[in-house]
N, C-alpha and C. Protein backbone atom coordinates (compact mmCIF):
# COMPACT_ATOMS: atom_id res chain seq x y z
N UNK A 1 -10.89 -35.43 14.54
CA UNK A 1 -11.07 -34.01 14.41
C UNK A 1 -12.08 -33.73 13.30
N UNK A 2 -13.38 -33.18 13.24
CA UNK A 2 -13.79 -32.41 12.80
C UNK A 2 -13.76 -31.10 12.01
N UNK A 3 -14.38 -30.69 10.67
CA UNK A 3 -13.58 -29.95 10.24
C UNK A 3 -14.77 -28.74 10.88
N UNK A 4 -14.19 -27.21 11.03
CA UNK A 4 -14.83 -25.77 11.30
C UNK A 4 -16.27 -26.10 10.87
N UNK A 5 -17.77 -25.95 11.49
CA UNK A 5 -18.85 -25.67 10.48
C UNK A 5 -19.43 -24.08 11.40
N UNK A 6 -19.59 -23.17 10.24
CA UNK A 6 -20.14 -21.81 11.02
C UNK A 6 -21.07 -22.19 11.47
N UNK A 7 -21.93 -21.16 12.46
CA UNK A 7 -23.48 -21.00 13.06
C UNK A 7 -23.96 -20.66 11.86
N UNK A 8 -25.23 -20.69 11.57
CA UNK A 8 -25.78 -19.54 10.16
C UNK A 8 -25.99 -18.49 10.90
N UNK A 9 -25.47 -17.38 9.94
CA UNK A 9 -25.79 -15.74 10.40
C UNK A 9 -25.10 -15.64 11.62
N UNK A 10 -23.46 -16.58 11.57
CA UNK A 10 -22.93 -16.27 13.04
C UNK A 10 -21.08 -15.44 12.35
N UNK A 11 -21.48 -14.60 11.67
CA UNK A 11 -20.19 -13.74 11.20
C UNK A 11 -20.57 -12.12 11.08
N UNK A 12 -19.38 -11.54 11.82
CA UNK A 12 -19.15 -10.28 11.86
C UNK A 12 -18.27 -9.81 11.62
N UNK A 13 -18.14 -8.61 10.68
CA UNK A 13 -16.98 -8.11 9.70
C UNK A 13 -16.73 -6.24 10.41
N UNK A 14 -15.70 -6.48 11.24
CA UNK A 14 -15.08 -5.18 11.76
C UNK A 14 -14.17 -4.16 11.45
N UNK A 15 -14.17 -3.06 11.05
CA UNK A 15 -13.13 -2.54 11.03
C UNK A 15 -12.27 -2.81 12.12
N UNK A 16 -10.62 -2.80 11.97
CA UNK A 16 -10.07 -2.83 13.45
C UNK A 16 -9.69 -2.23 14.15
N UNK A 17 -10.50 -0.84 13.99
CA UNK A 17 -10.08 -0.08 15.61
C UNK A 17 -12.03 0.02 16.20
N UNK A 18 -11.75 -0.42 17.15
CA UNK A 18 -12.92 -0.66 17.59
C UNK A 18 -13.19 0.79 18.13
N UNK A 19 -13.96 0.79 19.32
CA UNK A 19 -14.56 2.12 19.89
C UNK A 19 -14.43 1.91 21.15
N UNK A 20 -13.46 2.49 22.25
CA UNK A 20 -13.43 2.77 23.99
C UNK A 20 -14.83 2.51 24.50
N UNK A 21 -15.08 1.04 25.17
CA UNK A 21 -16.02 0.90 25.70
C UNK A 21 -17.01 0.78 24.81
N UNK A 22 -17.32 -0.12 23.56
CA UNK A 22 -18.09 -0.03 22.80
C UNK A 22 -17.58 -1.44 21.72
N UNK A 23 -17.46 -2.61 22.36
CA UNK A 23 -16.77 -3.67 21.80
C UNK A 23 -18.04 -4.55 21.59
N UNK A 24 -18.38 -5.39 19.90
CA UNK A 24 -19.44 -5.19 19.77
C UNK A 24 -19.62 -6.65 20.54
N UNK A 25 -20.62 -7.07 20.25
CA UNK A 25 -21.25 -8.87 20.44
C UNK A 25 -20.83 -9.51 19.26
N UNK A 26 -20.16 -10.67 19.45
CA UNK A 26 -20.29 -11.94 18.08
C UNK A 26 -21.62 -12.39 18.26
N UNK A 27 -21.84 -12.68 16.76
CA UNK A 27 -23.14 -13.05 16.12
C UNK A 27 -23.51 -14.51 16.52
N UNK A 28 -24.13 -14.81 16.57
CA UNK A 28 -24.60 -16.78 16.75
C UNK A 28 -23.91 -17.20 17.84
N UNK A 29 -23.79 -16.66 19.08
CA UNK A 29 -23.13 -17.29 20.40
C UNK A 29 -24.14 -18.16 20.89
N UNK A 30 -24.05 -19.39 20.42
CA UNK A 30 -24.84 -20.05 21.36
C UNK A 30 -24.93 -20.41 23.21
N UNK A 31 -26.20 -20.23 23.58
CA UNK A 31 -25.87 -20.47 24.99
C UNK A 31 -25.22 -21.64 25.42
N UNK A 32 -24.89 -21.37 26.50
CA UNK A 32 -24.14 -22.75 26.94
C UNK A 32 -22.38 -22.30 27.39
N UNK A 33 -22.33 -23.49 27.30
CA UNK A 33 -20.65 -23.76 26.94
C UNK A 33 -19.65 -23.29 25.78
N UNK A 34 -18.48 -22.83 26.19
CA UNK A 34 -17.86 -22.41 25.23
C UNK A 34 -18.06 -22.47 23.85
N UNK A 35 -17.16 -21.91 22.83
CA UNK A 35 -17.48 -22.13 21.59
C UNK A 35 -16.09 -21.83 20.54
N UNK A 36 -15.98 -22.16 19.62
CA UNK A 36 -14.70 -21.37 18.71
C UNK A 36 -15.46 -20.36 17.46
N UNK A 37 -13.79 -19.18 17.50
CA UNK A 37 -14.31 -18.45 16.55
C UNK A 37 -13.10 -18.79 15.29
N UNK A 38 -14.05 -18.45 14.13
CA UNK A 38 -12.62 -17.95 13.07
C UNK A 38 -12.50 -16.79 13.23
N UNK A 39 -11.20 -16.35 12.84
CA UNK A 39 -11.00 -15.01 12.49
C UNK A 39 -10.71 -14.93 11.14
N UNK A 40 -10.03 -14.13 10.39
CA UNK A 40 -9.42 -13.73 9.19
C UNK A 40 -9.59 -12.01 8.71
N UNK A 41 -8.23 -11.92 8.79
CA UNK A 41 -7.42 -10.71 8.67
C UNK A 41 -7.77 -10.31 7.21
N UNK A 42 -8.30 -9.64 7.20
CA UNK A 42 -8.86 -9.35 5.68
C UNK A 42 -7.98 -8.32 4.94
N UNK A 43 -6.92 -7.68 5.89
CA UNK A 43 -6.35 -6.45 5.53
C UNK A 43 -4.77 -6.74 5.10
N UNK A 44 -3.48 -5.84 5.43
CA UNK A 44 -2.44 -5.91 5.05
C UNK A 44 -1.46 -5.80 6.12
N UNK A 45 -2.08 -5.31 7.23
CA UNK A 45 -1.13 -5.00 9.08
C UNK A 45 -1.93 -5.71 9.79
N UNK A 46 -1.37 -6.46 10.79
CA UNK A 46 -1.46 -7.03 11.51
C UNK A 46 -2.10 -6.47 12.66
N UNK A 47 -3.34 -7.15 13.20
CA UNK A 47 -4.29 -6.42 14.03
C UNK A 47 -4.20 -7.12 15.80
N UNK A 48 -4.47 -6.91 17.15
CA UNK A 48 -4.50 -7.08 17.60
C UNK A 48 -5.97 -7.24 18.27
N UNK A 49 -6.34 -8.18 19.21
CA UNK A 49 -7.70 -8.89 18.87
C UNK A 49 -7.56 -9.42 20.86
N UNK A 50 -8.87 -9.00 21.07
CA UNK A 50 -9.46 -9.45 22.64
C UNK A 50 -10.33 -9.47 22.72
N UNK A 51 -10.69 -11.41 23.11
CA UNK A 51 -12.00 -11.41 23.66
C UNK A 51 -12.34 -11.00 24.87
N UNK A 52 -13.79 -10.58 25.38
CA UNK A 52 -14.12 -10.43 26.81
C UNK A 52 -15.50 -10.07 26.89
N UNK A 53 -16.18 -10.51 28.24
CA UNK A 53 -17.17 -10.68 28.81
C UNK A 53 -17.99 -9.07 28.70
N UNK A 54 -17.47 -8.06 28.40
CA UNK A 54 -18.43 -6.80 28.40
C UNK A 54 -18.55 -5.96 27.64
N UNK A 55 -19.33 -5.55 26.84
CA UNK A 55 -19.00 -4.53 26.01
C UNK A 55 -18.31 -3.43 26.19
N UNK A 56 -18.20 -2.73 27.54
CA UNK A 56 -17.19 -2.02 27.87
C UNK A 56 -15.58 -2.36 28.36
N UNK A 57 -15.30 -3.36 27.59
CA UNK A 57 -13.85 -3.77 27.97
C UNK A 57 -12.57 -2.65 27.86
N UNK A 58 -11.38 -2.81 27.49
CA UNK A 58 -10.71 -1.85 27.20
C UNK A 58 -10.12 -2.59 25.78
N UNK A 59 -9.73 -1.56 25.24
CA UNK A 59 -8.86 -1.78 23.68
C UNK A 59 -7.80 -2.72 23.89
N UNK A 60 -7.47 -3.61 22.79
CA UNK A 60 -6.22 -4.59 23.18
C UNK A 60 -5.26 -3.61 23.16
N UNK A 61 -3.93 -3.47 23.42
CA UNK A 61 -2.90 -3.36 23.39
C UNK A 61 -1.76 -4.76 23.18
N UNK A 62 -0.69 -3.90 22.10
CA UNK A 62 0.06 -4.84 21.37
C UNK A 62 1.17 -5.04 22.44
N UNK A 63 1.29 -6.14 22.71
CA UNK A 63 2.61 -6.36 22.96
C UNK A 63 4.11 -6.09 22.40
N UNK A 64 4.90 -5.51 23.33
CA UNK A 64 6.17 -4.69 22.76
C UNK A 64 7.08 -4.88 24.13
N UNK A 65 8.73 -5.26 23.57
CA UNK A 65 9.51 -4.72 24.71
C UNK A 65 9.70 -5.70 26.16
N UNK A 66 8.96 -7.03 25.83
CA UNK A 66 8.85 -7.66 26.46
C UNK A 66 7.40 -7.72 27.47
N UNK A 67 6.66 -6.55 27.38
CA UNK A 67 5.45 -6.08 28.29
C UNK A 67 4.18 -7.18 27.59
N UNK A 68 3.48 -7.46 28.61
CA UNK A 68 2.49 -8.65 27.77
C UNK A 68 1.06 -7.63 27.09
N UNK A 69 0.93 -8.47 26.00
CA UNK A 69 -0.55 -7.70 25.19
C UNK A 69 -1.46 -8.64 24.98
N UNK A 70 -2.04 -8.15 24.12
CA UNK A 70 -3.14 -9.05 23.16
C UNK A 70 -2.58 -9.93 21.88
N UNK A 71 -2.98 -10.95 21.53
CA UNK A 71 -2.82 -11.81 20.86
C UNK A 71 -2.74 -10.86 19.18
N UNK A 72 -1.87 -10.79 18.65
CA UNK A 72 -1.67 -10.42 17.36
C UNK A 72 -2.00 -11.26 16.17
N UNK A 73 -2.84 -10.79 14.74
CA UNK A 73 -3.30 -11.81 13.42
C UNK A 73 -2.41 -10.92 13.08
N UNK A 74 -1.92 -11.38 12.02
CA UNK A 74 -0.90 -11.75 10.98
C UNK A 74 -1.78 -10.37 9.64
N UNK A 75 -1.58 -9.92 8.91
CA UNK A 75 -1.96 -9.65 7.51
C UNK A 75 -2.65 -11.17 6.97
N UNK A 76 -4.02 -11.18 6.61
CA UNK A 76 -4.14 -12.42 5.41
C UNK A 76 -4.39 -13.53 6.17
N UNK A 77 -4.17 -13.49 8.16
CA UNK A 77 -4.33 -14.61 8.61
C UNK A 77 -5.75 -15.48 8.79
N UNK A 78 -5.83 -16.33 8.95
CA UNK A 78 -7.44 -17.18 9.50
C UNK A 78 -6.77 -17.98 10.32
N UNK A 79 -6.79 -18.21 11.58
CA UNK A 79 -6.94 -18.67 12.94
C UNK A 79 -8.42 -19.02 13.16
N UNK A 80 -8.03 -20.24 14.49
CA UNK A 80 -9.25 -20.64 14.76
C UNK A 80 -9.04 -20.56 16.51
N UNK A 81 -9.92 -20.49 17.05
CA UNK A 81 -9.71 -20.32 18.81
C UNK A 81 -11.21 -20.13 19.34
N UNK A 82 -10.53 -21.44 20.73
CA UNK A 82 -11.45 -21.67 21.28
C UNK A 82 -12.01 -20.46 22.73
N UNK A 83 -13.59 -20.05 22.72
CA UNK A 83 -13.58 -19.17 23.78
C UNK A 83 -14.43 -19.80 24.95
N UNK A 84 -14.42 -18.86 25.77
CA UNK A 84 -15.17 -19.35 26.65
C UNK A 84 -16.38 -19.31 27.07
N UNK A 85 -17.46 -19.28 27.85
CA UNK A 85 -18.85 -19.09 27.65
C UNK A 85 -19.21 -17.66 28.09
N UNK A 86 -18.04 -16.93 28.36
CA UNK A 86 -18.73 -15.41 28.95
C UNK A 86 -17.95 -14.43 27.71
N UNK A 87 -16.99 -15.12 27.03
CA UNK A 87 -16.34 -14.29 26.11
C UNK A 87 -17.04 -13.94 24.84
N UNK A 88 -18.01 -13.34 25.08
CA UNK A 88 -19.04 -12.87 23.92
C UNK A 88 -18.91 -11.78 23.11
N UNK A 89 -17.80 -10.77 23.66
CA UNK A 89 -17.43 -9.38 22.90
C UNK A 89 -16.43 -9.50 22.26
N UNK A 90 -15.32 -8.80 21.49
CA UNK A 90 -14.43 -8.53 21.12
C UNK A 90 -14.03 -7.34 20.67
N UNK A 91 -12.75 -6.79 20.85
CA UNK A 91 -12.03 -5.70 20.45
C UNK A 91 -11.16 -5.62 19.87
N UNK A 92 -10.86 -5.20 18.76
CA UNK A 92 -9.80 -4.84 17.66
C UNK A 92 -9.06 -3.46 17.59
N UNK A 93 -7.81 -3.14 17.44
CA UNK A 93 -6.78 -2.39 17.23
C UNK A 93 -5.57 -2.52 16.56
N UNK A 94 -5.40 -1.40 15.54
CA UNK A 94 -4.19 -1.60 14.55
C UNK A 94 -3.41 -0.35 14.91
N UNK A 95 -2.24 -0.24 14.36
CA UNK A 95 -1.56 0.34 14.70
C UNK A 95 -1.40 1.56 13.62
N UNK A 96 -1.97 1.43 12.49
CA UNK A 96 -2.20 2.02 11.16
C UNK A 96 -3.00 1.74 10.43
N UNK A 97 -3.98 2.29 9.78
CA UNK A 97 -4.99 1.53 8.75
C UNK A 97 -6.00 1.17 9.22
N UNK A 98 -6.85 0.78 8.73
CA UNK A 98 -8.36 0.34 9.32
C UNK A 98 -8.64 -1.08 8.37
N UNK A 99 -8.14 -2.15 8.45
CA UNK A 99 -8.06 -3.48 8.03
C UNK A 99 -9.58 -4.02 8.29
N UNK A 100 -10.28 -4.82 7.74
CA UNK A 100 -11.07 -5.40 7.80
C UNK A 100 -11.28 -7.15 8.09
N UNK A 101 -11.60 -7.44 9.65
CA UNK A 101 -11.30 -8.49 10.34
C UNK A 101 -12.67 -9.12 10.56
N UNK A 102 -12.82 -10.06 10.04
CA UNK A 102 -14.23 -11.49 9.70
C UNK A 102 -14.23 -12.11 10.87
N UNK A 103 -15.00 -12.35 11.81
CA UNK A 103 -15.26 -13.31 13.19
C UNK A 103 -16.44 -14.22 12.96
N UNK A 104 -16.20 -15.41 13.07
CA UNK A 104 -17.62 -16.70 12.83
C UNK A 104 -17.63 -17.32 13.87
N UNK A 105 -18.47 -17.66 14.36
CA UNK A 105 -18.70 -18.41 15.46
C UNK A 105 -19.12 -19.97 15.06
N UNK A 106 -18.67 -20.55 15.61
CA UNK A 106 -18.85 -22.24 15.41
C UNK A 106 -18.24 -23.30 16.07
N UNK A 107 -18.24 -24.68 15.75
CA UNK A 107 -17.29 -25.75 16.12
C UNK A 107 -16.62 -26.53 15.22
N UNK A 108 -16.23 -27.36 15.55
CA UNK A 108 -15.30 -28.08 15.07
C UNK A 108 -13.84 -28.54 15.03
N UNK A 109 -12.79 -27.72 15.07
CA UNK A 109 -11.50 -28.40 15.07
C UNK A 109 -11.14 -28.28 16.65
């Protein structure tokens, strides 16, 4: 295993409520084949987070109640995850607050 190395100039720092149909591009997507991102939860609530192929995607929604959602970060978290080669956008949503969430694009683990 390899340890994380970023792209250069491949990080983007979001507030986390994104904008309806307006989910931006990660930075340094290289062409090709998949890739991993970091994340890290820069804030104090826990944000909910979706990758996808268009800038007009829809907002994640949290999972509740047993109903399936989007993958939830933690307050303070850094995760690493692997995407796929069309998953070039992302969308963020909190439930309170406007937290500030770091995305890098790279390889390694």
């Amino acid at each position: 295993m390899k340890a994380f190395r970023a792209v250069p100039n491949g990080t983007i720092r979001l507030q986390a409520n994104t904008v309806l149909n307006a989910a931006p591009t990660l930075a340094g997507f290289p062409a090709g084949g998949g890739v991993q991102v970091r994340m890290w939860n820069r804030g104090s609530v826990a944000v909910s987070v979706e990758f996808g192929a268009h800038a007009n995607m829809p907002l994640p929604v949290a999972p509740a109640g047993g109903a399936p959602g989007a993958q939830s970060l933690p307050p303070g978290a850094v995760e690493v995850q692997s995407l796929q080669s069309d998953q070039r956008h992302v969308a963020i949503l909190v439930a309170s607050g406007a937290p500030d969430v770091e995305f890098t694009i790279g390889e390694g683990l």
